[in-house]
N, C-alpha and C. Protein backbone atom coordinates (compact mmCIF):
# COMPACT_ATOMS: atom_id res chain seq x y z
N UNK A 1 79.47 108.09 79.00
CA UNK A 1 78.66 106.97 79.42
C UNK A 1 77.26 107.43 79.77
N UNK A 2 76.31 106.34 79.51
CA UNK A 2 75.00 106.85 79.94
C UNK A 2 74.26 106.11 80.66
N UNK A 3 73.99 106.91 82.04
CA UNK A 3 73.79 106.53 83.75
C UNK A 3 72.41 105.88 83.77
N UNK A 4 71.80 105.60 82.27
CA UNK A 4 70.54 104.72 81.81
C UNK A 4 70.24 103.12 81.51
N UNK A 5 71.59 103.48 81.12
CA UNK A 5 72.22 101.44 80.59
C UNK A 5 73.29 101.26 81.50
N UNK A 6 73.17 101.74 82.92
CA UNK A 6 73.95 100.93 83.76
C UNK A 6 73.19 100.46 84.72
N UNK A 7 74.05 99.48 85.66
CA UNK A 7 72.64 98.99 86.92
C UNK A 7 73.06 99.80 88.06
N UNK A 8 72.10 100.08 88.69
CA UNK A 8 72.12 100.40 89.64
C UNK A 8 73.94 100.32 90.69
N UNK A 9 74.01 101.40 91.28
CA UNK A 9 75.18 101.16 92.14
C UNK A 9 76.20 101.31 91.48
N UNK A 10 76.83 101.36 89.76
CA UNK A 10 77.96 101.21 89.15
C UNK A 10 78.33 102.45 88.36
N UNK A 11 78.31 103.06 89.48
CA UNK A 11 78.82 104.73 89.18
C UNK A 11 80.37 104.62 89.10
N UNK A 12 80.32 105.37 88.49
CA UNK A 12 81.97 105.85 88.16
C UNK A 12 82.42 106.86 89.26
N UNK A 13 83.95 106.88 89.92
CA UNK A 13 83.70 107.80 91.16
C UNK A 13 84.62 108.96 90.42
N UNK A 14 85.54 108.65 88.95
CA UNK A 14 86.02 109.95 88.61
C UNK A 14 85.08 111.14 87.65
N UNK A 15 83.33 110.28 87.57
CA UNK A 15 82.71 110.90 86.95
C UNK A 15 81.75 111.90 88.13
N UNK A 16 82.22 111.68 89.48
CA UNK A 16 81.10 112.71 90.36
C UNK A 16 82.31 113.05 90.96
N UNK A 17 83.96 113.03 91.04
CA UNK A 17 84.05 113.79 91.15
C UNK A 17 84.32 114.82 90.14
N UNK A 18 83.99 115.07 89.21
CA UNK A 18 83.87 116.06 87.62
C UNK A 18 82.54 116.78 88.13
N UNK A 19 81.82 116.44 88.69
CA UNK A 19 80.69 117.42 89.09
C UNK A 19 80.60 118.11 90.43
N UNK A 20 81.71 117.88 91.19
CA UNK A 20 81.93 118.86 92.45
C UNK A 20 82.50 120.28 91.77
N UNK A 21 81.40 121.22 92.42
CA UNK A 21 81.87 122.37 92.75
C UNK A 21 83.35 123.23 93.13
N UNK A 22 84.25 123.82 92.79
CA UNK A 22 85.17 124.10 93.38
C UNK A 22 84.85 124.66 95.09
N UNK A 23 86.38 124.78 95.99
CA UNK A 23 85.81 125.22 97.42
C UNK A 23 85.33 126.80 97.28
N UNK A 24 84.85 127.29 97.83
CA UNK A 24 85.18 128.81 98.23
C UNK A 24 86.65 129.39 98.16
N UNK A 25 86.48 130.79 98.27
CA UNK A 25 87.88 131.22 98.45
C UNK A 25 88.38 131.32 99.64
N UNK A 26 89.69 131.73 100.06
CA UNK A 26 89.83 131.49 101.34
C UNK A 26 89.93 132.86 102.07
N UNK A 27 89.32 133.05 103.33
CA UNK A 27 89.29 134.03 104.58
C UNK A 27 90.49 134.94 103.86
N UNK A 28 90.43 136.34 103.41
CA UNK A 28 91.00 137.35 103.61
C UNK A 28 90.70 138.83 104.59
N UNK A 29 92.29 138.85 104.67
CA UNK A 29 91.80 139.98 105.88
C UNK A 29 91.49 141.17 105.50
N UNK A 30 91.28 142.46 106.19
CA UNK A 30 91.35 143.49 105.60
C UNK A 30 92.35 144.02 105.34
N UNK A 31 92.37 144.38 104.74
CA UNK A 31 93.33 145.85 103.45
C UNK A 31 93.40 146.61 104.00
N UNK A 32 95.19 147.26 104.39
CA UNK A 32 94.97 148.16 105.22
C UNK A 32 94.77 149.82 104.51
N UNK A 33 94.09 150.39 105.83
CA UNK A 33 93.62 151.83 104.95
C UNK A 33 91.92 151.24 105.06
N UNK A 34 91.40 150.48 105.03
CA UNK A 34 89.46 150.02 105.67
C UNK A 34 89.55 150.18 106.74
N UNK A 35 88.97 150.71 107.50
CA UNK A 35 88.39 150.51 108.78
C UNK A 35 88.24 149.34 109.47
N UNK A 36 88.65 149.15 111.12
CA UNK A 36 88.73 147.87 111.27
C UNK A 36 87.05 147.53 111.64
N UNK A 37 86.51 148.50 111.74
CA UNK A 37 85.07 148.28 112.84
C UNK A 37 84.28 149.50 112.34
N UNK A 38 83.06 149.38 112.18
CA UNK A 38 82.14 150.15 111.45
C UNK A 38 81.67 150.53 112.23
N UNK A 39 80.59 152.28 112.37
CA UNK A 39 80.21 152.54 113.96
C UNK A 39 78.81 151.96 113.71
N UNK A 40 78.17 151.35 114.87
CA UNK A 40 76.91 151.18 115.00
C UNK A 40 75.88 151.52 116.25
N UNK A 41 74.99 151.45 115.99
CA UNK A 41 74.15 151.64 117.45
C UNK A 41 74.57 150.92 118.32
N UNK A 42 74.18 151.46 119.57
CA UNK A 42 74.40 150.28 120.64
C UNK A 42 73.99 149.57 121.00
N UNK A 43 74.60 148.83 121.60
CA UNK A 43 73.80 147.56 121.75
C UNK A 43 72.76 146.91 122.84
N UNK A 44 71.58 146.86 122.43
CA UNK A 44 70.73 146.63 123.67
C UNK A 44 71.72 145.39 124.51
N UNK A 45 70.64 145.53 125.86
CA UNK A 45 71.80 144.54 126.88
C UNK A 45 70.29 143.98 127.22
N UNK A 46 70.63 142.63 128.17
CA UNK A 46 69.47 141.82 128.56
C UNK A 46 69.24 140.30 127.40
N UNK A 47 68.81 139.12 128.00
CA UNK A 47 68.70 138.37 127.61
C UNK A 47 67.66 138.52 126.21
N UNK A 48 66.80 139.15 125.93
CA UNK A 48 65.53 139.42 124.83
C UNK A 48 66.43 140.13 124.06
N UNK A 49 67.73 140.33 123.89
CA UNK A 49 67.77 142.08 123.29
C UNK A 49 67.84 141.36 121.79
N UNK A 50 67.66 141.90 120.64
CA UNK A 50 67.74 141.94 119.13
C UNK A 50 68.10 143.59 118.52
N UNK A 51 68.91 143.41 118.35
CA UNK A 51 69.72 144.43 117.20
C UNK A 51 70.09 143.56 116.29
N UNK A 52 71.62 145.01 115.97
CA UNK A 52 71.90 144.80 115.03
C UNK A 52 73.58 143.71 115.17
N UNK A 53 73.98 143.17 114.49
CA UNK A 53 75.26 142.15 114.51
C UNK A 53 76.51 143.18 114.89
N UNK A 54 77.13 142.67 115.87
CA UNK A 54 78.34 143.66 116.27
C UNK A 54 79.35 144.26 114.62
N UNK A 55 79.50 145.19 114.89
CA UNK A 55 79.86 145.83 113.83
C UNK A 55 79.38 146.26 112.29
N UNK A 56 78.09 145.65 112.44
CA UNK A 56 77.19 146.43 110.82
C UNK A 56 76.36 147.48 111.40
N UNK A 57 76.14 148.15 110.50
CA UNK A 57 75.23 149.40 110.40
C UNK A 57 74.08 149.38 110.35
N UNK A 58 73.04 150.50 110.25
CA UNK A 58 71.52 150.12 110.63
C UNK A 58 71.47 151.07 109.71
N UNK A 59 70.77 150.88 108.23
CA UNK A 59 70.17 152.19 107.56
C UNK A 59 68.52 151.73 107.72
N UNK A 60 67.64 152.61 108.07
CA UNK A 60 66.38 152.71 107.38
C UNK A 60 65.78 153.36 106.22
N UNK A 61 65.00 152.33 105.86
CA UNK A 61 64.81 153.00 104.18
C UNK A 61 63.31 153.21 104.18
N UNK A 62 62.50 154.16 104.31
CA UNK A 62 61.38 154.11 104.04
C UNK A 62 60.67 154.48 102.70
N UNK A 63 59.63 153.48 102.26
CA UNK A 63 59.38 153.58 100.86
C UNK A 63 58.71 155.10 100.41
N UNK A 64 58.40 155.39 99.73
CA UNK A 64 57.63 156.85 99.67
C UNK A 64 56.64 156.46 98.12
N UNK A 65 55.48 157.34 98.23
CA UNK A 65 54.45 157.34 97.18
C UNK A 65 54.44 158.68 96.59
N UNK A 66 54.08 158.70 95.67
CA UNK A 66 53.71 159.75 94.89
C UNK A 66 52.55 159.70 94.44
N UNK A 67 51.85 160.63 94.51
CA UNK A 67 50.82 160.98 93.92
C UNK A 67 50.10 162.05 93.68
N UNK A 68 49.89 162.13 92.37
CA UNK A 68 50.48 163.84 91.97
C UNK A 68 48.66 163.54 90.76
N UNK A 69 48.57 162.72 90.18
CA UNK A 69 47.40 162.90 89.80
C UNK A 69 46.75 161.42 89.19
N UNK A 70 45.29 161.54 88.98
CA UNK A 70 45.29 160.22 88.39
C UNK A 70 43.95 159.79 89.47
N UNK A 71 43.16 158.41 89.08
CA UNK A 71 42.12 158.35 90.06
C UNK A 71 42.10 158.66 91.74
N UNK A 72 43.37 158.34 91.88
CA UNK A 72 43.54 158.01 93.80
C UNK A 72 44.11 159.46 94.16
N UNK A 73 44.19 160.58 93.24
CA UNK A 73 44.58 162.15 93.69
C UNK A 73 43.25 162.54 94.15
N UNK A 74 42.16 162.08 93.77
CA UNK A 74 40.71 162.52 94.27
C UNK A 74 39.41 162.07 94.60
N UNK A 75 40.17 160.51 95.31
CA UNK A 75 38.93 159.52 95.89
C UNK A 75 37.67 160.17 95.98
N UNK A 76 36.31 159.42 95.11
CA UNK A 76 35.21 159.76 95.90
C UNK A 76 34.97 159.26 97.54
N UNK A 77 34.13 159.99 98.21
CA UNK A 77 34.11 159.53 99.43
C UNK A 77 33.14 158.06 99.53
N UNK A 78 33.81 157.37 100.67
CA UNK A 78 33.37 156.02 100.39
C UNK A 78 32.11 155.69 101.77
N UNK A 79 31.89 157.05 102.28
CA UNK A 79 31.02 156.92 103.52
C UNK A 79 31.37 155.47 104.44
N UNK A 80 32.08 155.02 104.81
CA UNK A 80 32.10 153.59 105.40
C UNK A 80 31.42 153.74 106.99
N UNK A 81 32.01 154.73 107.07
CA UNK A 81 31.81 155.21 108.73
C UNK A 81 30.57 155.33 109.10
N UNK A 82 29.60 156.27 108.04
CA UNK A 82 28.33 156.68 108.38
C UNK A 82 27.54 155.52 108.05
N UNK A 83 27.80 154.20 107.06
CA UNK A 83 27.35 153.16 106.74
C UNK A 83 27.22 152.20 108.08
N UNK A 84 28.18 152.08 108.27
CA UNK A 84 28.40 151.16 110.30
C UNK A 84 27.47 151.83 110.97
N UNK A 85 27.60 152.86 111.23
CA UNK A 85 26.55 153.57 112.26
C UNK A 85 24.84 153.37 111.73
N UNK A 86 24.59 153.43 110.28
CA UNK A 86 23.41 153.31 109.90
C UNK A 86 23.14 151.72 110.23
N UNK A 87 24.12 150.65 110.08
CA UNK A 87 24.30 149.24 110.23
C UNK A 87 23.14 148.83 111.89
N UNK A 88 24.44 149.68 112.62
CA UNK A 88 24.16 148.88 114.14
C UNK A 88 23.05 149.65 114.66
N UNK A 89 22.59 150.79 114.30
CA UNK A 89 22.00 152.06 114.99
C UNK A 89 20.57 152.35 114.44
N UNK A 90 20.32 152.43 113.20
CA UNK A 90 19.59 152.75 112.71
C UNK A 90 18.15 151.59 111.96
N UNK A 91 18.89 151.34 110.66
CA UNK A 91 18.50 150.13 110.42
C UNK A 91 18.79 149.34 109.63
N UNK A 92 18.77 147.90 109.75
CA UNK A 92 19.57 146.74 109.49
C UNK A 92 19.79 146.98 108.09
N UNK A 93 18.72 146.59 107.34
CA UNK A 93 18.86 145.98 106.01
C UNK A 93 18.91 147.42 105.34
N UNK A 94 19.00 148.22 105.21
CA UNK A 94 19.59 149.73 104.48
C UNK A 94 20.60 149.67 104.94
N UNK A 95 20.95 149.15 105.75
CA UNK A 95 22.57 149.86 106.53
C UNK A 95 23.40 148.65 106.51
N UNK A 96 23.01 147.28 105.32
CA UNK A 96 23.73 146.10 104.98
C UNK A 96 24.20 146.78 103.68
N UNK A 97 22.64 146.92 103.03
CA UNK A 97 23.15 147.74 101.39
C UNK A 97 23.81 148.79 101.25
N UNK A 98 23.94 149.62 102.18
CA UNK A 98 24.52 150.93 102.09
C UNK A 98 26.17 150.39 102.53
N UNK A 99 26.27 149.59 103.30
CA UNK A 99 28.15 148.83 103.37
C UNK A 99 28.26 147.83 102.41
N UNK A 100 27.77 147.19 101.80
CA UNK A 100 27.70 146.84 100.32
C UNK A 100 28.22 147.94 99.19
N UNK A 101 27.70 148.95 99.01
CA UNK A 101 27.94 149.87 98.67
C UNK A 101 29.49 150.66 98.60
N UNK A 102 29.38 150.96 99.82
CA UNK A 102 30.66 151.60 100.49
C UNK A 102 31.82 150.61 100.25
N UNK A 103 31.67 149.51 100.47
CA UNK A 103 32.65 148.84 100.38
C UNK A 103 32.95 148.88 98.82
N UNK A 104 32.29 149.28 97.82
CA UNK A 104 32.12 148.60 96.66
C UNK A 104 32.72 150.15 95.73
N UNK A 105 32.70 151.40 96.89
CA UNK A 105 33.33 152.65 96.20
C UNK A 105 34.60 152.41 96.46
N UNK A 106 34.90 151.92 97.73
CA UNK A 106 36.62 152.08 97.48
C UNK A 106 37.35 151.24 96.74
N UNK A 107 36.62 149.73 96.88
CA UNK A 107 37.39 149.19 95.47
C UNK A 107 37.56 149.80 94.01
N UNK A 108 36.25 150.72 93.96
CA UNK A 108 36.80 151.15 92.45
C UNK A 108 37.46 152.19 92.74
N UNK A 109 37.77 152.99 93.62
CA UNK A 109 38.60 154.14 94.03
C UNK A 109 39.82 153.72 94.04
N UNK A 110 39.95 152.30 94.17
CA UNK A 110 41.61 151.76 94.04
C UNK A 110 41.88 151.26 92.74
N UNK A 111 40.56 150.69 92.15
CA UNK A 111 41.24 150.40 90.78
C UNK A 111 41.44 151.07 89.73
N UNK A 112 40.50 152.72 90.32
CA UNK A 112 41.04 154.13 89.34
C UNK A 112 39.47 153.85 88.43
N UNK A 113 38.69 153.17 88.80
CA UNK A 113 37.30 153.18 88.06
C UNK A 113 36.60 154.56 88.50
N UNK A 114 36.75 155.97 88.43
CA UNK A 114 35.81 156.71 88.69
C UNK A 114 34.67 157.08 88.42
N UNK A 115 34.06 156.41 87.41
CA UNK A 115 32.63 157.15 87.37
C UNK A 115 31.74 155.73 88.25
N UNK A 116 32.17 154.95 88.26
CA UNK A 116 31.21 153.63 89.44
C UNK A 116 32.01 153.77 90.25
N UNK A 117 33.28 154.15 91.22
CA UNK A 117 33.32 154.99 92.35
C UNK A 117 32.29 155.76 93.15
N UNK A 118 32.17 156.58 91.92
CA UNK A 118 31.37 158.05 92.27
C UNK A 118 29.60 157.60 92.11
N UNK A 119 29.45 156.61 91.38
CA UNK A 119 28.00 155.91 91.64
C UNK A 119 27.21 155.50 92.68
N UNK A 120 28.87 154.56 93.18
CA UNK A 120 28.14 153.70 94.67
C UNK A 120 28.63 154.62 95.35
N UNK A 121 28.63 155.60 95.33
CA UNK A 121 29.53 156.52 96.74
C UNK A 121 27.84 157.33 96.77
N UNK A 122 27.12 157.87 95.83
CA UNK A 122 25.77 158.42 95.88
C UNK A 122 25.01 157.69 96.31
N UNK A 123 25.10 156.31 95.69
CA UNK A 123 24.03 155.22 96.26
C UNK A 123 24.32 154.75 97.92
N UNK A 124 25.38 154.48 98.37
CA UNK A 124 25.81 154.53 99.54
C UNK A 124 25.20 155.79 100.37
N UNK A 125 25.35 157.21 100.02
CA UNK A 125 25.48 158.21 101.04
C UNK A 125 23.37 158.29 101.28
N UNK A 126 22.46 157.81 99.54
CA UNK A 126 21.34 157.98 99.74
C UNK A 126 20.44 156.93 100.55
N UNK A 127 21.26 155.65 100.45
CA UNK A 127 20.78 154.41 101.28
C UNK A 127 21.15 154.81 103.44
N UNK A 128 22.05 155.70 103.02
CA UNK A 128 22.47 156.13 104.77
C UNK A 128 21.58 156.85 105.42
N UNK A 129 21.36 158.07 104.38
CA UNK A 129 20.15 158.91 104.70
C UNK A 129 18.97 158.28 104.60
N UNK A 130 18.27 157.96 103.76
CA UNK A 130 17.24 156.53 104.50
C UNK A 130 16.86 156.29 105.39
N UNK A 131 18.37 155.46 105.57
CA UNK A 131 18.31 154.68 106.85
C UNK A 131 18.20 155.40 108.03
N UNK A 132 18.62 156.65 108.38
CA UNK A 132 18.42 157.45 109.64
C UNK A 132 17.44 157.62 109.45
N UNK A 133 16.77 158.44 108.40
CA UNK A 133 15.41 158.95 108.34
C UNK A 133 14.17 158.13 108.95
N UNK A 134 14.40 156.39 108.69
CA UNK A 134 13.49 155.91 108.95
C UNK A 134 13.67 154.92 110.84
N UNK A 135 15.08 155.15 110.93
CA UNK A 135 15.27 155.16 111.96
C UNK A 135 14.83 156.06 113.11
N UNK A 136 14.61 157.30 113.03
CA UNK A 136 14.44 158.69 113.11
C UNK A 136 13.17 158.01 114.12
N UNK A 137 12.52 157.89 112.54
CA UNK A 137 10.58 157.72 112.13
C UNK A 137 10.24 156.94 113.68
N UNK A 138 10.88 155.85 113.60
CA UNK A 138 10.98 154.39 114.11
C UNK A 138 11.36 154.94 116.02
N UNK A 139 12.21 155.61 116.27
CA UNK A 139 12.19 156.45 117.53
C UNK A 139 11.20 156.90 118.13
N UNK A 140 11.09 157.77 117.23
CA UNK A 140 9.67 158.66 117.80
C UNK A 140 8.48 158.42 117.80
N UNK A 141 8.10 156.90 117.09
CA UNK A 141 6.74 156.76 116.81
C UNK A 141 7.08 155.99 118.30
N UNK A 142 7.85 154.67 118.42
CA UNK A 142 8.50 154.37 120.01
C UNK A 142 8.19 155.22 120.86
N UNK A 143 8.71 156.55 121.15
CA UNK A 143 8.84 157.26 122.13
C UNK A 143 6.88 157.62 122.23
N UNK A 144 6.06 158.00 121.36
CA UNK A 144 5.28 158.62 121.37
C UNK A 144 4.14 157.31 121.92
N UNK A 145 4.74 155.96 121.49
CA UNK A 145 3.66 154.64 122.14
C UNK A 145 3.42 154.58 123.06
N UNK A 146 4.92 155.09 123.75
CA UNK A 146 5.39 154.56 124.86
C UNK A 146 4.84 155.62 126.17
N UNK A 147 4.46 157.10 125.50
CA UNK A 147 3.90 157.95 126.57
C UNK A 147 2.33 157.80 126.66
N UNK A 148 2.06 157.52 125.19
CA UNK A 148 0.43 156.95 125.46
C UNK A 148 -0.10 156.04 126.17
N UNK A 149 1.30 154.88 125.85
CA UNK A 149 0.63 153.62 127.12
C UNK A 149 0.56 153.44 128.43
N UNK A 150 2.09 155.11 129.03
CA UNK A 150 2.06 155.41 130.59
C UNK A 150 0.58 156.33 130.79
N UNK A 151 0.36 156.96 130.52
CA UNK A 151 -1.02 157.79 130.24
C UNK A 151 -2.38 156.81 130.66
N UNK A 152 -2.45 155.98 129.64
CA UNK A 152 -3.46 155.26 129.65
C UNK A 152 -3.48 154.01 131.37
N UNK A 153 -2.28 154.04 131.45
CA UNK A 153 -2.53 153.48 132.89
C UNK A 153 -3.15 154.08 134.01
C-alpha cells in the first residue's frame, strides 16, 4: 500500500508493527573463569569527587609526534618575542610590521612553506632592529633635551 493515496489517520497497525525493531538481548551474567570485578583506582570520596565508574579501568593514552624531517624539523625563527618588545617599548609602527611579519613566519613554518618562512623571519628580525635602533636614537636625544633644559634654568 502507498501511505500517499491514503487520508490522513488510516494507517494500518500490522504495517508499523513490521517496522519495529526487535528488543535487545537479554542481561547475561558472567562466565565463570572472568573476573567478577576489575581492579581500579580508588575512589575519590567527597561530594565533587569524579572518577572513574566502580569497577572499570583507567588507561591513559597519550598521543605522540614524530618528527624526524621535513619543514617543521627546522623552523625558521619567528622572532615573536623580540617583535612585542619592539611593539610596546620601542616603536609603534615598526614594531606593528615587524608582528605582521612574525606572525606571518610561523604560519608558513606550519604550512612547510620554507623559503617565505625564512623571508619574513629576515624581514621581521630587520624591522626589530630598526625599531630599537631608532628607539635607542629617540632616548637619548630625550635624555640629552632634557639635561639642556635643567641647565638652562
Amino acid at each position: 500500500m502507498d501511505p500517499r493515496n491514503q487520508p490522513p489517520g488510516a494507517w494500518n497497525s500490522s504495517e508499523k508493527s513490521g517496522m519495529v525493531q526487535p528488543p535487545p538481548p537479554a542481561y547475561q551474567d558472567i562466565p565463570t573463569g572472568y573476573p567478577q570485578s576489575f581492579p581500579s583506582q580508588p575512589m575519590p570520596q567527597g561530594p565533587y569527587a569524579q572518577g572513574p565508574y566502580p569497577g572499570q579501568s583507567v588507561v591513559a593514552v597519550q598521543p605522540t609526534a614524530f618528527v624526524t624531517a621535513g619543514p617543521l624539523a627546522n623552523p625558521e625563527p619567528d622572532y615573536m618575542c623580540y617583535s612585542i618588545f619592539t611593539l610596546l617599548c620601542c616603536c609603534l609602527p615598526l614594531g606593528i610590521a615587524a608582528l605582521v611579519f612574525s606572525c606571518s613566519t610561523r604560519n608558513a613554518n606550519y604550512s612547510g612553506q620554507q623559503a617565505l618562512a625564512e623571508k619574513n623571519s629576515k624581514t621581521a628580525r630587520t624591522l626589530n632592529h630598526v625599531a630599537v635602533a631608532i628607539g635607542l636614537v629617540f632616548a637619548v636625544l630625550f635624555i640629552v633635551l632634557e639635561v639642556m633644559a635643567m641647565k638652562n634654568r
